[in-house]
Protein backbone atom coordinates (compact mmCIF):
# COMPACT_ATOMS: atom_id res chain seq x y z
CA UNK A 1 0.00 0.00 0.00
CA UNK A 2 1.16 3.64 -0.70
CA UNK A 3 -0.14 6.47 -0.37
CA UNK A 4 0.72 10.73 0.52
CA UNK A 5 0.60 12.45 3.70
CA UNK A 6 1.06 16.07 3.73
CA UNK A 7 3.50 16.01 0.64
CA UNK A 8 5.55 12.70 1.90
CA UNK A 9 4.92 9.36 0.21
CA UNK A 10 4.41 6.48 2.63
CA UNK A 11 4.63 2.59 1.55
CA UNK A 12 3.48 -0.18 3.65
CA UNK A 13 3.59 -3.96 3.11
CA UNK A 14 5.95 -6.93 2.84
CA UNK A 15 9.80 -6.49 2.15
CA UNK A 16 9.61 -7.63 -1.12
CA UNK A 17 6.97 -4.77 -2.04
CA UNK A 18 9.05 -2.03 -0.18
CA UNK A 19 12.48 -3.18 -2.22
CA UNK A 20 10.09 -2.88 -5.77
CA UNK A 21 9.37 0.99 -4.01
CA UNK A 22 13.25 1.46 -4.36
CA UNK A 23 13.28 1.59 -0.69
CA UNK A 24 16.82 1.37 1.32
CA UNK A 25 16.54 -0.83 4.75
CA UNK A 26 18.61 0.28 7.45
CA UNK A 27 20.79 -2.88 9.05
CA UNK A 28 19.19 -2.38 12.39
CA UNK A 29 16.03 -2.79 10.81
CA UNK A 30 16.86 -5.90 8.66
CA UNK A 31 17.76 -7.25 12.21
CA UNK A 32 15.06 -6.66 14.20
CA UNK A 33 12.67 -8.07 11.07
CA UNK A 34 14.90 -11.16 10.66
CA UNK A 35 14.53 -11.80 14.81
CA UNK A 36 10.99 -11.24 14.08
CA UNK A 37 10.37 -13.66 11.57
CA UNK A 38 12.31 -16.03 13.46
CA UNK A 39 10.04 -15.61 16.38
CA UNK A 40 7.24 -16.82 13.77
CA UNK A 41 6.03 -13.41 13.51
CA UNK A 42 5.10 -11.72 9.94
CA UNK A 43 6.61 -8.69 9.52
CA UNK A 44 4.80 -5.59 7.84
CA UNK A 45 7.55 -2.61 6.73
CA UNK A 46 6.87 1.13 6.85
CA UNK A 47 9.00 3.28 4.21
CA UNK A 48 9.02 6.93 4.38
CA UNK A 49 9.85 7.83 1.00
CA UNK A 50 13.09 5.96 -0.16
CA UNK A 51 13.71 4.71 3.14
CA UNK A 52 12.60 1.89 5.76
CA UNK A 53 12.06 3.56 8.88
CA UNK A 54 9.92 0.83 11.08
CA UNK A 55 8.24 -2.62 11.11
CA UNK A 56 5.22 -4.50 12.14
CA UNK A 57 5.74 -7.42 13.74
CA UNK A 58 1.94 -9.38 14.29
CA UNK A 59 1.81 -12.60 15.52
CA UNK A 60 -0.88 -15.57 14.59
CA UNK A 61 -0.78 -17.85 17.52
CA UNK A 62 -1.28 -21.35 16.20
CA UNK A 63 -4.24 -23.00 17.56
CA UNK A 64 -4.57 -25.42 20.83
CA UNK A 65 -6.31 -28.18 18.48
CA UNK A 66 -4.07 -27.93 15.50
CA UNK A 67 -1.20 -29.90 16.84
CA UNK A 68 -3.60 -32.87 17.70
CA UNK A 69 -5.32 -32.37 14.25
CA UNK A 70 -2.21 -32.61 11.79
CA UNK A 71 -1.13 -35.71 14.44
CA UNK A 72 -4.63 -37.32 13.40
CA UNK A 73 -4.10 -36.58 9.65
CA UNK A 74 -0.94 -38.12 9.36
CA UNK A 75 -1.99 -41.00 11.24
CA UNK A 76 -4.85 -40.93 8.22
CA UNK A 77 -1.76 -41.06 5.65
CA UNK A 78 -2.39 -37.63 4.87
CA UNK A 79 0.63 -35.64 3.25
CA UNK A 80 0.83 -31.92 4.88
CA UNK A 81 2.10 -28.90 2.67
CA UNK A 82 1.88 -25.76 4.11
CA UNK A 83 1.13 -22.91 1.23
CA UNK A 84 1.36 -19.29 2.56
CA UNK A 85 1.95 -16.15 1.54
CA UNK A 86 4.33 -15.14 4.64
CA UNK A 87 7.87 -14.84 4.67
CA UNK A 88 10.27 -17.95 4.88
CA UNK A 89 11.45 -18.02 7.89
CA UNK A 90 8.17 -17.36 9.67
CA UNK A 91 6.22 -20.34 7.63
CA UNK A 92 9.34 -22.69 8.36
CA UNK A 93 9.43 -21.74 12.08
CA UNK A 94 5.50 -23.07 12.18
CA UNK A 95 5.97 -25.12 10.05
CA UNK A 96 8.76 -27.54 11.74
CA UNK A 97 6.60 -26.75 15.00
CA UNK A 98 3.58 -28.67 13.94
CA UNK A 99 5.53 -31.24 11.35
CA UNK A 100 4.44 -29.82 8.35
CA UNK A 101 5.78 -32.53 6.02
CA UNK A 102 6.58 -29.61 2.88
CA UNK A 103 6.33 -26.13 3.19
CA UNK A 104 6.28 -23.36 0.58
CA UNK A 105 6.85 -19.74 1.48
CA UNK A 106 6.12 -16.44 -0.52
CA UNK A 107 3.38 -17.34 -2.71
CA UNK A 108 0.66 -15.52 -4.50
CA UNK A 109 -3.14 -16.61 -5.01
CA UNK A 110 -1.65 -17.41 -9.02
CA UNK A 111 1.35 -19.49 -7.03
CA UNK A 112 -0.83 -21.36 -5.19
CA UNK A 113 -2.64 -22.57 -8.01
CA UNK A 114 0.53 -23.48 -9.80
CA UNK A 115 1.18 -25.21 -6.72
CA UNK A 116 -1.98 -27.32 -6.68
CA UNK A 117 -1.76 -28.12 -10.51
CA UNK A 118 1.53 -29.41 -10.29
CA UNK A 119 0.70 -31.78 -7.42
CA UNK A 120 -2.44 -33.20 -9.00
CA UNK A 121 -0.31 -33.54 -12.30
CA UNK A 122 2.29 -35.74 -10.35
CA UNK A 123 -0.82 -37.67 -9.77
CA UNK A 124 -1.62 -36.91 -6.28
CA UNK A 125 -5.15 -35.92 -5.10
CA UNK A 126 -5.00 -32.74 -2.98
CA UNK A 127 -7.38 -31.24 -0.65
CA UNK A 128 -6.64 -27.27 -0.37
CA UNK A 129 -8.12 -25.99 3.23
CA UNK A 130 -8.03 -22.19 3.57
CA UNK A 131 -10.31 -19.06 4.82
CA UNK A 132 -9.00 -16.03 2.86
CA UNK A 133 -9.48 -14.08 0.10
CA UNK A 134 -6.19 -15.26 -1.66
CA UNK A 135 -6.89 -19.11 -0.91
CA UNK A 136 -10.23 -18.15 -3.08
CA UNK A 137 -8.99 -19.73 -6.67
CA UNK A 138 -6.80 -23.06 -5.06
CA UNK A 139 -9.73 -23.89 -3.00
CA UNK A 140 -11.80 -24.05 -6.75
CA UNK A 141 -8.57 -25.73 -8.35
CA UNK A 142 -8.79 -28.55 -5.65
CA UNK A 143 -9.74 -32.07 -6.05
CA UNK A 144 -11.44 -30.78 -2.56
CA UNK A 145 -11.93 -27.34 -1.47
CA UNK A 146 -12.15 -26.86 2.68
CA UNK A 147 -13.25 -23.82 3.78
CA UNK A 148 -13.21 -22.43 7.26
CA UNK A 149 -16.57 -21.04 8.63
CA UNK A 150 -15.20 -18.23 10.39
CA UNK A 151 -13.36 -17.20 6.95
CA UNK A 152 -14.10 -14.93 4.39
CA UNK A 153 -17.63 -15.44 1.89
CA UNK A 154 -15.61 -16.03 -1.21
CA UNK A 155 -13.26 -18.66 0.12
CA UNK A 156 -16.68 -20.23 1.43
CA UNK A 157 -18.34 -20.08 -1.62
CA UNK A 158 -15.15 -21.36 -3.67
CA UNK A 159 -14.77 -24.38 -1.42
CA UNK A 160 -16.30 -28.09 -1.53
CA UNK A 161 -16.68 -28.19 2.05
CA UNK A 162 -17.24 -25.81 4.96
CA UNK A 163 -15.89 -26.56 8.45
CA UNK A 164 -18.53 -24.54 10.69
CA UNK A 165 -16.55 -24.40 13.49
CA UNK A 166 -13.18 -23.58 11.79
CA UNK A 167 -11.80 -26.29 13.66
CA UNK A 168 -8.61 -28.02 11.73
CA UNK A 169 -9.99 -31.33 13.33
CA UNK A 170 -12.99 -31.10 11.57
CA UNK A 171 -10.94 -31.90 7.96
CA UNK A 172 -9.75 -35.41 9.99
CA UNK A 173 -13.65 -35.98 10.78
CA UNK A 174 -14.62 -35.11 7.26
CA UNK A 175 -12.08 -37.98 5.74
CA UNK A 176 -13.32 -40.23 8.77
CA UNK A 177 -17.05 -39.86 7.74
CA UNK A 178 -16.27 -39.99 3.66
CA UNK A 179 -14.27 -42.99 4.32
CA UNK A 180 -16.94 -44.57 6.24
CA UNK A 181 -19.48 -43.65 3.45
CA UNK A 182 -18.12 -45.17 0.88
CA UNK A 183 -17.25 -48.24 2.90
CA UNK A 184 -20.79 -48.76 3.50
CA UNK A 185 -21.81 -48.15 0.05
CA UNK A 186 -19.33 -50.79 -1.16
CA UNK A 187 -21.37 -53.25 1.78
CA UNK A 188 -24.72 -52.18 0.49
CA UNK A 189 -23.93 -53.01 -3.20
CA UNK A 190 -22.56 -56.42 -1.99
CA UNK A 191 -25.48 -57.51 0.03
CA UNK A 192 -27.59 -56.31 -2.61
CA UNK A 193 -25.86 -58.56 -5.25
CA UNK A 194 -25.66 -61.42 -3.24
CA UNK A 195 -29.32 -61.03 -2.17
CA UNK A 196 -30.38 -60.37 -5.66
CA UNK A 197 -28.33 -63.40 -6.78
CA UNK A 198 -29.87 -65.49 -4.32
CA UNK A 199 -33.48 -64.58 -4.62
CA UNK A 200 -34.31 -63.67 -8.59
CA UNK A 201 -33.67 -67.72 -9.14
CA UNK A 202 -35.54 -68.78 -6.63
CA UNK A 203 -38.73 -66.66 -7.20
CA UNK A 204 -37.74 -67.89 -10.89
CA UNK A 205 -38.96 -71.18 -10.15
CA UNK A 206 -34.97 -72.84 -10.02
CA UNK A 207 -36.03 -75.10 -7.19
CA UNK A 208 -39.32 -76.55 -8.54
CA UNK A 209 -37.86 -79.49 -10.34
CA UNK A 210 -35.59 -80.46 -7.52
CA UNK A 211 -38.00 -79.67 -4.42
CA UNK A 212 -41.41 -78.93 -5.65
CA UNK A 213 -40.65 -75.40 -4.39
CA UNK A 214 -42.66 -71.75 -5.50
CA UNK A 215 -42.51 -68.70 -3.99
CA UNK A 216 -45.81 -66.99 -4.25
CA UNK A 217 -45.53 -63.70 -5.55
CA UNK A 218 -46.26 -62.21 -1.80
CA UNK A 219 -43.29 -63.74 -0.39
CA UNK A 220 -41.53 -62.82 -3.29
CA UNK A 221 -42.70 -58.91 -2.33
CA UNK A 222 -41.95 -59.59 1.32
CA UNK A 223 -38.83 -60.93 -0.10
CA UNK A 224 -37.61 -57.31 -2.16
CA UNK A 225 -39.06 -55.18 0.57
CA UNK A 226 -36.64 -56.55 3.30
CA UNK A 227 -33.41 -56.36 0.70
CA UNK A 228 -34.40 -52.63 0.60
CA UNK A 229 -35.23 -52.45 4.57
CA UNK A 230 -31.40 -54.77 5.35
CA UNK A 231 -29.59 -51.76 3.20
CA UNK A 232 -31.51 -48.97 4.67
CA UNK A 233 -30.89 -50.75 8.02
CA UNK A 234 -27.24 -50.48 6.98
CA UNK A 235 -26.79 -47.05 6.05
CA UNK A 236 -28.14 -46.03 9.58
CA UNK A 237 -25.31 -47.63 11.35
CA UNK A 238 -23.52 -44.31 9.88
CA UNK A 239 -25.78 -42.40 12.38
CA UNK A 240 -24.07 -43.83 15.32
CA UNK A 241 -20.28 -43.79 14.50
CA UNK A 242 -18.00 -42.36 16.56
CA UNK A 243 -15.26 -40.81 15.30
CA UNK A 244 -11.77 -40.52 16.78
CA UNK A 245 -10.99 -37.01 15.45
């Protein structure tokens, strides 16, 4: 950002906007902003003119749930890759805290993208979770798009998925439940087939030479109604998992 007050040009913003300004940084400033970032700290600079004359340094505290959540994912045999915009040394500092397993620093909403393409291209299927305005176009270039619910409307309406809460637990739940999904869908079609494969002769008349047996076409209703009630039956078992996350 830059801007005039009262004749003297101002620029605000990360180093690497101040050095395009023409900007010279003062060594006891480079200092303090290096300690800064260090600290895990992002680090806005002030330049009056074409000199740095103070910093920012804000600090995100990382979450009390979102050491236990990345444990969870990689226990899932999730890969973590941390995509931010922030400065190097701040994204590695969190990073190597909570055993992010690749991290990549500096990047822009078009970056990010790039990021994401090139993963799914080495033939991985990524999951992008984010809550800003710059995570906005990965979060649509996902295989999945998480959005946090305390984020901004257009990462919400870019994303696949919402987490209400914001929680980063809540993307271990998600796999959890989509996991148990389809692993109940894969039991439905089974019993189905076997049922199916099972009954169709039967009412077909397969036993009548052997046994003298029929099925009269009520039992044979009866029959079809209780395949559909012993899937139904089946998929309601979902309502009562507990998950770990």
């Amino acid at each position: 950002m830059s801007g005039v007050i009262d004749g003297q040009t101002w620029h605000v913003g990360k180093q690497s906007f101040i050095e395009t300004q023409g900007a010279k940084f003062p060594d006891e400033l480079i200092k303090s902003g290096g300690e800064s970032q260090s600290d895990a700290k992002t680090v806005v600079w002030v330049a009056r003119g074409q000199t740095a004359v103070a910093i920012f340094a804000i600090s995100d505290p990382i979450k009390a749930s979102a050491p236990a959540a990345i444990a969870e994912l990689h226990r899932l045999g999730i890969r973590l890759v941390m995509a931010t915009g922030d400065n190097e040394a701040t994204a590695r500092t969190i990073g190597n805290e909570l055993k992010i397993d690749e991290i990549h620093a500096g990047l822009s909403p078009a970056d990010k993208i790039k990021l994401i393409s090139d993963l799914k291209a080495s033939g991985r299927r990524v999951a992008m979770a984010g809550d800003g305005i710059n995570d906005a176009p990965a979060l649509a270039g996902a295989d999945v798009g998480i959005a946090m619910g305390t984020g901004t409307d257009v990462a919400i309406e870019s994303a696949h998925i919402t987490l209400v809460k914001g929680d980063l637990s809540g993307i271990a739940r998600a796999i959890l439940s989509s996991r148990a999904v389809m692993r109940n869908i894969r039991q439905n079609l089974f019993f189905a087939f076997i049922y199916n494969l099972a009954g169709i002769p039967i009412a077909a008349g397969i036993l009548y030479p052997f046994t003298g047996t029929l099925l009269s076409p009520m039992i044979a209703g009866a029959a079809m109604s209780l395949s559909s009630v012993s899937v139904i039956s089946n998929a309601l078992r979902l309502r009562t998992m507990k998950l770990r996350a």
